[in-house]
PDB file of N, CA and C in Angstrom:
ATOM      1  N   UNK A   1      25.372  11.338 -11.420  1.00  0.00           N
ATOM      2  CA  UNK A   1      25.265   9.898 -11.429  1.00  0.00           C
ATOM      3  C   UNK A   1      26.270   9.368 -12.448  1.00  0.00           C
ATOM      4  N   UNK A   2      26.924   8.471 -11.931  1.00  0.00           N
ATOM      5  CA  UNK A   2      28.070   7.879 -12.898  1.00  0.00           C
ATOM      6  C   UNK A   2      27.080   7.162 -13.771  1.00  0.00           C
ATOM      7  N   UNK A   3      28.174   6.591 -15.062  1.00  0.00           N
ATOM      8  CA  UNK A   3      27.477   6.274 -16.192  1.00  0.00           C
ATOM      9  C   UNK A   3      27.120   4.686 -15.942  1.00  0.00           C
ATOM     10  N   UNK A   4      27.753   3.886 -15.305  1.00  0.00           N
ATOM     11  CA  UNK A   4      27.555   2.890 -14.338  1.00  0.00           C
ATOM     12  C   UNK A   4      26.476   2.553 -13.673  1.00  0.00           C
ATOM     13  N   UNK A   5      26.021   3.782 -12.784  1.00  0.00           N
ATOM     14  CA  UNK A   5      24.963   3.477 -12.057  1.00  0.00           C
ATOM     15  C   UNK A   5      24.099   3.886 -12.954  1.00  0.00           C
ATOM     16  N   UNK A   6      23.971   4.255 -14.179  1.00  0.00           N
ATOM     17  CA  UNK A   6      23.045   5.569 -14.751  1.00  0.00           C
ATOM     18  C   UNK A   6      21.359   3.842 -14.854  1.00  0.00           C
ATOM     19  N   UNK A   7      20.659   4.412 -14.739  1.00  0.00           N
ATOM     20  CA  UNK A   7      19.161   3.730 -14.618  1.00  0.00           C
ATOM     21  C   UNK A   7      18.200   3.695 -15.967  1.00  0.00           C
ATOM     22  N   UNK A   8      18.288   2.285 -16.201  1.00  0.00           N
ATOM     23  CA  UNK A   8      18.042   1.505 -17.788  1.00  0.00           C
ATOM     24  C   UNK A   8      16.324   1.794 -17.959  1.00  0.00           C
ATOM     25  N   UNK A   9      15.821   1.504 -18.997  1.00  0.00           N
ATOM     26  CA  UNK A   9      14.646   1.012 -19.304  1.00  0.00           C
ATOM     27  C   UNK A   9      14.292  -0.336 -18.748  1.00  0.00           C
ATOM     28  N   UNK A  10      15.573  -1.049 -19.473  1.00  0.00           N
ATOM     29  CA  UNK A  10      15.888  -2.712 -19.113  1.00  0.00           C
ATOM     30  C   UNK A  10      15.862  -2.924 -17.448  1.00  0.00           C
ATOM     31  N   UNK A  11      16.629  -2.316 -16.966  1.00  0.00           N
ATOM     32  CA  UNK A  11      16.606  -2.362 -15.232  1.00  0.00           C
ATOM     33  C   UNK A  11      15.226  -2.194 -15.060  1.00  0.00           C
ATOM     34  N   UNK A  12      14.083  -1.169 -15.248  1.00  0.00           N
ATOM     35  CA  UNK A  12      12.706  -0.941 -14.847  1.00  0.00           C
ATOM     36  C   UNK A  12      11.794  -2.168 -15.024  1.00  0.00           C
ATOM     37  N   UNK A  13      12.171  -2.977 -16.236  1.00  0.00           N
ATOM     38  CA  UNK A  13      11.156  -4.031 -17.012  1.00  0.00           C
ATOM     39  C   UNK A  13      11.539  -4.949 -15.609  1.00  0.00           C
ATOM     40  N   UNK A  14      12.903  -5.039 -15.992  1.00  0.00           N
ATOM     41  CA  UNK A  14      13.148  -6.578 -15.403  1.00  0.00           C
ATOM     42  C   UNK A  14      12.912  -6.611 -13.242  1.00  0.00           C
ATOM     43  N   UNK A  15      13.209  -5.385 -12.740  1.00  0.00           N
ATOM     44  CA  UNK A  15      12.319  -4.550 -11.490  1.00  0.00           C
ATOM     45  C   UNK A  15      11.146  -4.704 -11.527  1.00  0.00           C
ATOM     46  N   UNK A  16      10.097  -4.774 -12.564  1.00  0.00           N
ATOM     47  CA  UNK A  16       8.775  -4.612 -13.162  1.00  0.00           C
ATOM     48  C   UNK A  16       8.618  -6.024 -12.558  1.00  0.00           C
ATOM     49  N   UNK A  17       8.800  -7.150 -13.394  1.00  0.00           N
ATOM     50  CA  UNK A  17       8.903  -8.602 -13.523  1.00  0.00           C
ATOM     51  C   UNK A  17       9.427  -9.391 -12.202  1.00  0.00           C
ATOM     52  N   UNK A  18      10.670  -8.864 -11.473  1.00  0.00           N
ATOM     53  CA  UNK A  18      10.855  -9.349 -10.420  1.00  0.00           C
ATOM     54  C   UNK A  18       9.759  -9.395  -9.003  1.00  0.00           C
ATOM     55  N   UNK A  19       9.120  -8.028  -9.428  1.00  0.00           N
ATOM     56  CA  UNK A  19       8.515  -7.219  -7.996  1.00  0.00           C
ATOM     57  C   UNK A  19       6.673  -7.396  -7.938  1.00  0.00           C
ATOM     58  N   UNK A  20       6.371  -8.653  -8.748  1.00  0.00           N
ATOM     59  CA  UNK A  20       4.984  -8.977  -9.115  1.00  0.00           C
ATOM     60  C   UNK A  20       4.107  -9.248  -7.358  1.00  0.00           C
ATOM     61  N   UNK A  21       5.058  -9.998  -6.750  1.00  0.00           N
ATOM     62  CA  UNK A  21       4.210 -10.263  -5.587  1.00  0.00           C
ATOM     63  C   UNK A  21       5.516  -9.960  -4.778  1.00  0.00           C
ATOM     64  N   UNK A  22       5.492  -9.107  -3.938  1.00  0.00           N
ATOM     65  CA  UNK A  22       6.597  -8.852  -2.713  1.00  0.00           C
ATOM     66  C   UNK A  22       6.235  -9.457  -1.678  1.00  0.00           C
ATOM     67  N   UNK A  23       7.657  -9.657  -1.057  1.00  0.00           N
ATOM     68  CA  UNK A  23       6.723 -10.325   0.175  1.00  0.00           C
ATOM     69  C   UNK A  23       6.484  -9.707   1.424  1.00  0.00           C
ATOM     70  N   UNK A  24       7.050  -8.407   1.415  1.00  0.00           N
ATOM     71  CA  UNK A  24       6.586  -7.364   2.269  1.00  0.00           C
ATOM     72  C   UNK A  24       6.070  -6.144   1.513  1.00  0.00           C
ATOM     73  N   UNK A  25       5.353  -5.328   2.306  1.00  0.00           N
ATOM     74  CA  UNK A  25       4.688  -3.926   1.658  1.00  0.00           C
ATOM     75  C   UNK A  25       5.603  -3.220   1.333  1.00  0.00           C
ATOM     76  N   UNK A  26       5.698  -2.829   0.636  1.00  0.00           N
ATOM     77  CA  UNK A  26       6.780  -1.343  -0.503  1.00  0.00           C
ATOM     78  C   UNK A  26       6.098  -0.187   0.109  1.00  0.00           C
ATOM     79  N   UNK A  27       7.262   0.883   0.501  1.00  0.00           N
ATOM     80  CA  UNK A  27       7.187   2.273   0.646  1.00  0.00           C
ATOM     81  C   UNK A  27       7.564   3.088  -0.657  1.00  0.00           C
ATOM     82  N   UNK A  28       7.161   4.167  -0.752  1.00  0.00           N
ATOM     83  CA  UNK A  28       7.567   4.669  -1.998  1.00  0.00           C
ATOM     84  C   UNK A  28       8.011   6.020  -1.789  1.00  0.00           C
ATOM     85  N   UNK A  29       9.469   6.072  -1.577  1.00  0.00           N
ATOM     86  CA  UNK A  29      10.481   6.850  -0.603  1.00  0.00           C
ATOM     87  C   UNK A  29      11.193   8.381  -2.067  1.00  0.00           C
ATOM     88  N   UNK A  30      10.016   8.213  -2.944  1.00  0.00           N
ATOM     89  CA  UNK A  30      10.178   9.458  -3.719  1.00  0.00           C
ATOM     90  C   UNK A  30       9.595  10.813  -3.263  1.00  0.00           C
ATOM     91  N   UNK A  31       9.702  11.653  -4.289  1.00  0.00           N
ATOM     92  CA  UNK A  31       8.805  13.031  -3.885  1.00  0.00           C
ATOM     93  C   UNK A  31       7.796  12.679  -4.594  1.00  0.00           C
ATOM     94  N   UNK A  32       6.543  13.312  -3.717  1.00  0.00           N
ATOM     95  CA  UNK A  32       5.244  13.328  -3.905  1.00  0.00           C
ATOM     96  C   UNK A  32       4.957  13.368  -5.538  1.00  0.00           C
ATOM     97  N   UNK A  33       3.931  12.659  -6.063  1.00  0.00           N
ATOM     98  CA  UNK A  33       3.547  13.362  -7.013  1.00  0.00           C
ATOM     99  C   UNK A  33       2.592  14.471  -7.044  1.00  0.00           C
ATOM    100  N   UNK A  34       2.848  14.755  -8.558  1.00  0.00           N
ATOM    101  CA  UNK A  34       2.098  16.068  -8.670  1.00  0.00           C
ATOM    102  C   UNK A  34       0.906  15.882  -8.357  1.00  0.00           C
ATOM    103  N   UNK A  35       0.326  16.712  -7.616  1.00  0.00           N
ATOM    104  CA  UNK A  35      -1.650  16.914  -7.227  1.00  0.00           C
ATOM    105  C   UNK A  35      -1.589  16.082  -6.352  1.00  0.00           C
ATOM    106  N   UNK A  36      -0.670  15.203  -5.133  1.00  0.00           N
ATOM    107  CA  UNK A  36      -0.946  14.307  -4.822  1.00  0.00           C
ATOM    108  C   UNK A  36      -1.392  12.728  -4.984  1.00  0.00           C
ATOM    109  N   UNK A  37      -1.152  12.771  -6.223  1.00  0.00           N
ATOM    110  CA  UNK A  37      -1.793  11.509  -6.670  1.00  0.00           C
ATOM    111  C   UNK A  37      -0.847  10.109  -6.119  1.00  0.00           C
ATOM    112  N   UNK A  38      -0.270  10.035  -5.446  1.00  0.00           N
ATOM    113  CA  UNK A  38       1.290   9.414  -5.123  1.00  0.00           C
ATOM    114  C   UNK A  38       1.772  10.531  -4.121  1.00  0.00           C
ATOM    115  N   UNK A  39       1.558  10.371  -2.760  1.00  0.00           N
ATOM    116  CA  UNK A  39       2.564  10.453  -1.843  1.00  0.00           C
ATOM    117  C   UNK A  39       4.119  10.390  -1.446  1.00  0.00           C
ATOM    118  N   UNK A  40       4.509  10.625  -0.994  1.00  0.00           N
ATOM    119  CA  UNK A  40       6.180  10.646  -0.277  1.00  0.00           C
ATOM    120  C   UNK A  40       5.547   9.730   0.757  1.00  0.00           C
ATOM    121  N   UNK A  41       6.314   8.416   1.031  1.00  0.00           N
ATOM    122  CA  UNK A  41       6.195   7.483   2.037  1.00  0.00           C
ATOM    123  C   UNK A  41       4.848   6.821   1.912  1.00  0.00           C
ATOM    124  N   UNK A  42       4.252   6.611   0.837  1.00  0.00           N
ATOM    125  CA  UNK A  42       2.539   5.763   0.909  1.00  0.00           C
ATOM    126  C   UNK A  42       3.308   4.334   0.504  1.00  0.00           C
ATOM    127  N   UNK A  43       2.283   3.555   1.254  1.00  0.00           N
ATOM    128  CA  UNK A  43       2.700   1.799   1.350  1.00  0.00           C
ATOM    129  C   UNK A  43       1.672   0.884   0.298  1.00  0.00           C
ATOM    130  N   UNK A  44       2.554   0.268  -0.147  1.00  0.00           N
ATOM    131  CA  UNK A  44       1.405  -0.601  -1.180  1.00  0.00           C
ATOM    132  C   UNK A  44       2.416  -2.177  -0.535  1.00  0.00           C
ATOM    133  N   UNK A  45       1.084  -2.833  -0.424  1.00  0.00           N
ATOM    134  CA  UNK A  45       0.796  -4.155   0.078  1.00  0.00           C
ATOM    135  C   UNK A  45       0.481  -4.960  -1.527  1.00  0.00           C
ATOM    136  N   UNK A  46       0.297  -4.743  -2.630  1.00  0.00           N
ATOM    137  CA  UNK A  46       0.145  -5.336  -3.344  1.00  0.00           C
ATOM    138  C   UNK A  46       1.052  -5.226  -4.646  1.00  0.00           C
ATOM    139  N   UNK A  47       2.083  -4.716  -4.459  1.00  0.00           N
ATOM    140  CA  UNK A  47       3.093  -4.366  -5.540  1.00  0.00           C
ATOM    141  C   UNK A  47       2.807  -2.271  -5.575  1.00  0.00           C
ATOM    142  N   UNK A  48       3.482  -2.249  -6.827  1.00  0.00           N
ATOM    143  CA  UNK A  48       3.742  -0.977  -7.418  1.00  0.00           C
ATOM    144  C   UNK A  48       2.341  -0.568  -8.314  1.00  0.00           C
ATOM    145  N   UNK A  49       1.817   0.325  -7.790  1.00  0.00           N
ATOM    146  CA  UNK A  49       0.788   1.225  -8.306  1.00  0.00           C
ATOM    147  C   UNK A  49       0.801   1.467 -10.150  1.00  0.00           C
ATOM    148  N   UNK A  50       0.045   1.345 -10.614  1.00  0.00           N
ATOM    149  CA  UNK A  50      -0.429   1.589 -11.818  1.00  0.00           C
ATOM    150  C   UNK A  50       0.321   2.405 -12.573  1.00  0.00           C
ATOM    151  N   UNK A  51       0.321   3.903 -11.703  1.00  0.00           N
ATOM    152  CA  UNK A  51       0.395   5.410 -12.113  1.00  0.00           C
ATOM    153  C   UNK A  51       1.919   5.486 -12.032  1.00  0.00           C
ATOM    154  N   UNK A  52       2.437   4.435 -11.361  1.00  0.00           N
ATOM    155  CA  UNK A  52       3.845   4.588 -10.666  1.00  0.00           C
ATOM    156  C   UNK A  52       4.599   3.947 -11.886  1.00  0.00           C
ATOM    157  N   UNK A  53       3.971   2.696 -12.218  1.00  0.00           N
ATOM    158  CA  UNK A  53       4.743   2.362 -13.501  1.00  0.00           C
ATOM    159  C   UNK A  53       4.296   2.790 -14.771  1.00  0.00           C
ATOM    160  N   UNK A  54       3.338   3.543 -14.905  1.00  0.00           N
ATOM    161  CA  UNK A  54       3.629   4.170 -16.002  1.00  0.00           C
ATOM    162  C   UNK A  54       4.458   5.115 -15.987  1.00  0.00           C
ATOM    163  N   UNK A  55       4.784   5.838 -15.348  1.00  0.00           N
ATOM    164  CA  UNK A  55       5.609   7.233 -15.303  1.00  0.00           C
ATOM    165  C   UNK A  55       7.125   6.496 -15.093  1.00  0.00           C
ATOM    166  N   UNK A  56       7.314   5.183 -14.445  1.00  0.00           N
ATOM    167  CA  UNK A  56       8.813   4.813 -14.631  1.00  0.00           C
ATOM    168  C   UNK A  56       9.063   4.410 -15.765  1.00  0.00           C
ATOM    169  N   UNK A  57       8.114   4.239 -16.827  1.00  0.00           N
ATOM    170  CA  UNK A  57       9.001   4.196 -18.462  1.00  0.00           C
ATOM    171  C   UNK A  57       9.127   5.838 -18.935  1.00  0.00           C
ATOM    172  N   UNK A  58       8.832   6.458 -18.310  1.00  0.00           N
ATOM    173  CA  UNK A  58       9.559   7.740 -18.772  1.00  0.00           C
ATOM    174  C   UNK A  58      10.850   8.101 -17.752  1.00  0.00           C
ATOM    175  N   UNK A  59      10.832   7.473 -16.448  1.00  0.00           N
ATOM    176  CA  UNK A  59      12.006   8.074 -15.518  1.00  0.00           C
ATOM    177  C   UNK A  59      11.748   6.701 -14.810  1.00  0.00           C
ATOM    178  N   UNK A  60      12.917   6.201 -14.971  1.00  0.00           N
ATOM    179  CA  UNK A  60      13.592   4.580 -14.436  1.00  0.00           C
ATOM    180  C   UNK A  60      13.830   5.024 -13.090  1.00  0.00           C
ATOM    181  N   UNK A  61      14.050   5.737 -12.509  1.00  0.00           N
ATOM    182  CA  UNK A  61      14.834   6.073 -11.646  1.00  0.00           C
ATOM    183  C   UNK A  61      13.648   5.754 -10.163  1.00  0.00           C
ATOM    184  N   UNK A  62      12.344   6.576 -10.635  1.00  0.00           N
ATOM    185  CA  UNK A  62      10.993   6.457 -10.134  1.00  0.00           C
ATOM    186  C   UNK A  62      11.090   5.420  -9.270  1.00  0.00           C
ATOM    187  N   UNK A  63      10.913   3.807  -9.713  1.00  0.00           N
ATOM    188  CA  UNK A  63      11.122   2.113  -9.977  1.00  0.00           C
ATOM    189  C   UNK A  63      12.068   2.260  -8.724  1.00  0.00           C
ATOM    190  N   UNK A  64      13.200   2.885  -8.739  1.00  0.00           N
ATOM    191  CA  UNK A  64      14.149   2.158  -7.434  1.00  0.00           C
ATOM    192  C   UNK A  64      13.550   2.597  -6.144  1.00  0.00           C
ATOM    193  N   UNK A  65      12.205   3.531  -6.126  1.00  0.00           N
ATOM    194  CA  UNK A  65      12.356   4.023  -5.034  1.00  0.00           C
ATOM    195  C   UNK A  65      11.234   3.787  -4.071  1.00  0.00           C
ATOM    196  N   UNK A  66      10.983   2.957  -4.468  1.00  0.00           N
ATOM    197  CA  UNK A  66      10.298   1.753  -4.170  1.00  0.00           C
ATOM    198  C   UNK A  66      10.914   0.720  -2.649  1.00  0.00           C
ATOM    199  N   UNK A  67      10.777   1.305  -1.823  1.00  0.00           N
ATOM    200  CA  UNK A  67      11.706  -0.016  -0.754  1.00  0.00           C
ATOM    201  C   UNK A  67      10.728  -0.989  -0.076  1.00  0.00           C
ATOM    202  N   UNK A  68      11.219  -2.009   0.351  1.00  0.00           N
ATOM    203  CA  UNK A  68      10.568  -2.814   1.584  1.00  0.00           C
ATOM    204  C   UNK A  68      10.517  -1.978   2.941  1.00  0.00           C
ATOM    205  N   UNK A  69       9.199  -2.308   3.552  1.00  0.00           N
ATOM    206  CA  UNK A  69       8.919  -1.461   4.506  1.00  0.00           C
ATOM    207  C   UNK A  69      10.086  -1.252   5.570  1.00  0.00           C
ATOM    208  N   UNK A  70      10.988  -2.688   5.477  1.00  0.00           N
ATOM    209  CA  UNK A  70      11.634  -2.630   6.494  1.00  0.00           C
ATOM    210  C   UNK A  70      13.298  -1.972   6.092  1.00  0.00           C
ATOM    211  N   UNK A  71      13.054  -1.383   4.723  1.00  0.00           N
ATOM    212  CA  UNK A  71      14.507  -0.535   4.687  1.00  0.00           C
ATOM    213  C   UNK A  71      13.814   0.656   4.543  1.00  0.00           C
ATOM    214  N   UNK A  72      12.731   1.452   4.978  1.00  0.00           N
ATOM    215  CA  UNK A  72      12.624   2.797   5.123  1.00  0.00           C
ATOM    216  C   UNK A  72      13.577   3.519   6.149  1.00  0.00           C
ATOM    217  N   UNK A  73      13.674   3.154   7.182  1.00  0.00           N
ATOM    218  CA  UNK A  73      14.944   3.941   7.955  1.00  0.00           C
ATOM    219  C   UNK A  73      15.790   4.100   7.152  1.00  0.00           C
ATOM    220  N   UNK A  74      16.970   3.064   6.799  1.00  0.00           N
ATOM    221  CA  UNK A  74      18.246   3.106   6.000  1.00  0.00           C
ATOM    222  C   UNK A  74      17.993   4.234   5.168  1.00  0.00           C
ATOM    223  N   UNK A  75      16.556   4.076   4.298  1.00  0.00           N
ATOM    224  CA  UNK A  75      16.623   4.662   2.768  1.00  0.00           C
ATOM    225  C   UNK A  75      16.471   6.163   3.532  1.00  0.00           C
ATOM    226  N   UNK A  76      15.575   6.685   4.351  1.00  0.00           N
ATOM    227  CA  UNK A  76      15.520   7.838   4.883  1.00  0.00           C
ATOM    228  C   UNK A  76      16.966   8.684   4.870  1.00  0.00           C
ATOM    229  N   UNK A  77      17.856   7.895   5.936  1.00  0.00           N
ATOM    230  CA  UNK A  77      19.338   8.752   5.682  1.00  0.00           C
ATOM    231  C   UNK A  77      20.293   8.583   4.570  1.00  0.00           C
ATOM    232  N   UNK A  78      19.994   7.854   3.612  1.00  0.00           N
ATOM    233  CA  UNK A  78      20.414   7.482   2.440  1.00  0.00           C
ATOM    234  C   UNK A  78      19.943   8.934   1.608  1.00  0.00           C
ATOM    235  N   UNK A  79      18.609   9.163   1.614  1.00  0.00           N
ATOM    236  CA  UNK A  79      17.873  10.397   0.992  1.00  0.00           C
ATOM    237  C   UNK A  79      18.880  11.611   1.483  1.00  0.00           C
ATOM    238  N   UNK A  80      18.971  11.584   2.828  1.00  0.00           N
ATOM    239  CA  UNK A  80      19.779  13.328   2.954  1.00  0.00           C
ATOM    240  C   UNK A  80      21.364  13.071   3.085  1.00  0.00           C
ATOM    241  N   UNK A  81      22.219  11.941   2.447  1.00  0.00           N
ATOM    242  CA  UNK A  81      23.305  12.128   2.133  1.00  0.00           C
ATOM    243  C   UNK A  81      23.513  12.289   0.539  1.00  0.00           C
ATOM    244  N   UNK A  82      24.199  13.288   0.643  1.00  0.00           N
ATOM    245  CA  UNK A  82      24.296  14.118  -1.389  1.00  0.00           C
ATOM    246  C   UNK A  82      25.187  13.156  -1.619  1.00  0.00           C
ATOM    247  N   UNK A  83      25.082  12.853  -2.664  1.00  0.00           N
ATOM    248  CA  UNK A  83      25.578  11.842  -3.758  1.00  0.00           C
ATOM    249  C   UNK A  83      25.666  10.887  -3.356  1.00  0.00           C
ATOM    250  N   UNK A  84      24.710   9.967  -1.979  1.00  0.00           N
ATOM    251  CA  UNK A  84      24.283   8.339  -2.388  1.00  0.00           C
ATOM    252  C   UNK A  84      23.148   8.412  -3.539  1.00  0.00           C
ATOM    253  N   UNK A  85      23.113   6.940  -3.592  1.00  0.00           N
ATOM    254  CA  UNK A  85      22.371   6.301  -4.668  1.00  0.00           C
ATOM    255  C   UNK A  85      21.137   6.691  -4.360  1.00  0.00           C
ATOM    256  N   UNK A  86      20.431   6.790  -3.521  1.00  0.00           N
ATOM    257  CA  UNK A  86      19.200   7.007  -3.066  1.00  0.00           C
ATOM    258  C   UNK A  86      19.031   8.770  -3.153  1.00  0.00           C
ATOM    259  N   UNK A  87      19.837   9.756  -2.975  1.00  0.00           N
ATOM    260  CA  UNK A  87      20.144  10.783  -3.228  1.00  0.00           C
ATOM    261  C   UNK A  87      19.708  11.310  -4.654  1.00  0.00           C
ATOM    262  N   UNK A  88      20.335  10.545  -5.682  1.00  0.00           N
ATOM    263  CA  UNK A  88      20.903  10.504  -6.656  1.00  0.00           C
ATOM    264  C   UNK A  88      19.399  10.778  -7.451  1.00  0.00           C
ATOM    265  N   UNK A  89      18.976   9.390  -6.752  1.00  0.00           N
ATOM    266  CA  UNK A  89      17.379   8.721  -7.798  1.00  0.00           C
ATOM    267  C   UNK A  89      16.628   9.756  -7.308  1.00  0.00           C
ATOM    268  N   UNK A  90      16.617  10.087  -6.129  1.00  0.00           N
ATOM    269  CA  UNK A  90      15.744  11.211  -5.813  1.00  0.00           C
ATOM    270  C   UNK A  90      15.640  12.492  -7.001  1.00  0.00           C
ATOM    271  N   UNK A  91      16.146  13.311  -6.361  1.00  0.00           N
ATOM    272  CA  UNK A  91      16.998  14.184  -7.810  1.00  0.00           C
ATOM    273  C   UNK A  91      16.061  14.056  -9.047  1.00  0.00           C
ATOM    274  N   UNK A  92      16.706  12.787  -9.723  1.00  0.00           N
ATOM    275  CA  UNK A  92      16.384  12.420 -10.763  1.00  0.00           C
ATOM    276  C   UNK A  92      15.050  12.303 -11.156  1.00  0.00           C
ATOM    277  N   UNK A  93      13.972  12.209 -10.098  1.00  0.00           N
ATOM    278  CA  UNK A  93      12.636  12.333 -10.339  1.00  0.00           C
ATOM    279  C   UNK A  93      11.590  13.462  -9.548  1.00  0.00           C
ATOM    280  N   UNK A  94      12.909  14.026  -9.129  1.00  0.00           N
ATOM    281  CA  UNK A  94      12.508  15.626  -9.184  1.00  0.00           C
ATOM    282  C   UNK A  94      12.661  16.335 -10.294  1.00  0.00           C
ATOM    283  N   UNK A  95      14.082  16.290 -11.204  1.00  0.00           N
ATOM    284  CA  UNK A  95      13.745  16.771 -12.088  1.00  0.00           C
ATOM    285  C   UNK A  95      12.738  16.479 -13.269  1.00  0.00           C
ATOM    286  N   UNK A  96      12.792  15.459 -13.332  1.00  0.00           N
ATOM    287  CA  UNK A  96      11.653  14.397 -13.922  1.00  0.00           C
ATOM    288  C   UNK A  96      10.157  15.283 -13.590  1.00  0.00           C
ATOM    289  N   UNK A  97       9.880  15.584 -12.578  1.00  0.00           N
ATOM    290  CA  UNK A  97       8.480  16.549 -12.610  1.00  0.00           C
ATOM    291  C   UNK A  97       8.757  17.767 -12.922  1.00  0.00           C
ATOM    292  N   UNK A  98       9.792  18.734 -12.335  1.00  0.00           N
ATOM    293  CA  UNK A  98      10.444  19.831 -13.081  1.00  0.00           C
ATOM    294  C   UNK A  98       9.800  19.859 -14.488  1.00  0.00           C
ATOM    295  N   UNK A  99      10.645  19.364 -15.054  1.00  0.00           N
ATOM    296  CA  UNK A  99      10.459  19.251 -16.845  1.00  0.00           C
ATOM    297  C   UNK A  99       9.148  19.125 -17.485  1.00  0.00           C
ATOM    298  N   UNK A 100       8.594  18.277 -16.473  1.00  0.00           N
ATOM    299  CA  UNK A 100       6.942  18.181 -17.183  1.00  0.00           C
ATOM    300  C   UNK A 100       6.274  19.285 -16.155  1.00  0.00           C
ATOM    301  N   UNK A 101       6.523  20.053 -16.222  1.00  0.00           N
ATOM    302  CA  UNK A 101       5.669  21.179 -15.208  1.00  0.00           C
ATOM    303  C   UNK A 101       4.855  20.993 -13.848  1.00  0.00           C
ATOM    304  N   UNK A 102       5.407  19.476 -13.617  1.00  0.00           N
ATOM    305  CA  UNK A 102       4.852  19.356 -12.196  1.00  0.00           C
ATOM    306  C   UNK A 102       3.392  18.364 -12.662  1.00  0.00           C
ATOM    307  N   UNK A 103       3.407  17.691 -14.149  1.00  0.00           N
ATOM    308  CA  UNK A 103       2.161  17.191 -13.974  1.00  0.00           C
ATOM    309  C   UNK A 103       2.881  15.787 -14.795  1.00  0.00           C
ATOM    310  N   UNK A 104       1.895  14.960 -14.778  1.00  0.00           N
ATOM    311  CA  UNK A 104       2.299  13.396 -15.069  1.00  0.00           C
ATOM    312  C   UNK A 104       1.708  12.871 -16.257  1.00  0.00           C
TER     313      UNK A 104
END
């Protein structure tokens, strides 16, 4: 990830603040969390999950991956091209469970 795109604290807050009431349901186009607690592809109709923003002040990256229901296609082939942005964030919160042994 260039140092450019690299993913803020500041970007998460102000993502945080923007994304209070969406006006469509959010997919959450990361890898599963650990134990299941957070799915690959689960839909929230009421914003971003609890568990989801706590763990994006440790990994910002978490926060982008978050889409409107209606860019899950796009983001899907976005996911299996290496080195898009969506690629990228992925990754990034894989290793993100890596490091903590797979727990949150």
């Amino acid at each position: 990830m260039k140092m450019s795109e690299k993913v803020t604290k500041e970007m998460v807050e102000k993502a945080l603040t923007e994304q209070k009431v969406p006006e469509e349901p959010l997919v959450y186009c990361g890898p599963s969390f650990p134990a299941g607690s957070l799915p690959q592809y689960a839909v929230f109709k009421n914003g971003i999950p609890k568990q989801a923003k706590e763990a994006g002040k440790d990994c910002p990256a978490l926060m982008h991956l978050f889409k409107p229901v209606s860019k899950l296609a796009e983001t899907r082939v976005n996911l299996g091209k290496v080195g898009s942005r969506d690629f990228q964030l992925y990754q990034s919160v894989t290793n993100y469970f890596q490091e903590r042994g797979n727990r949150l």
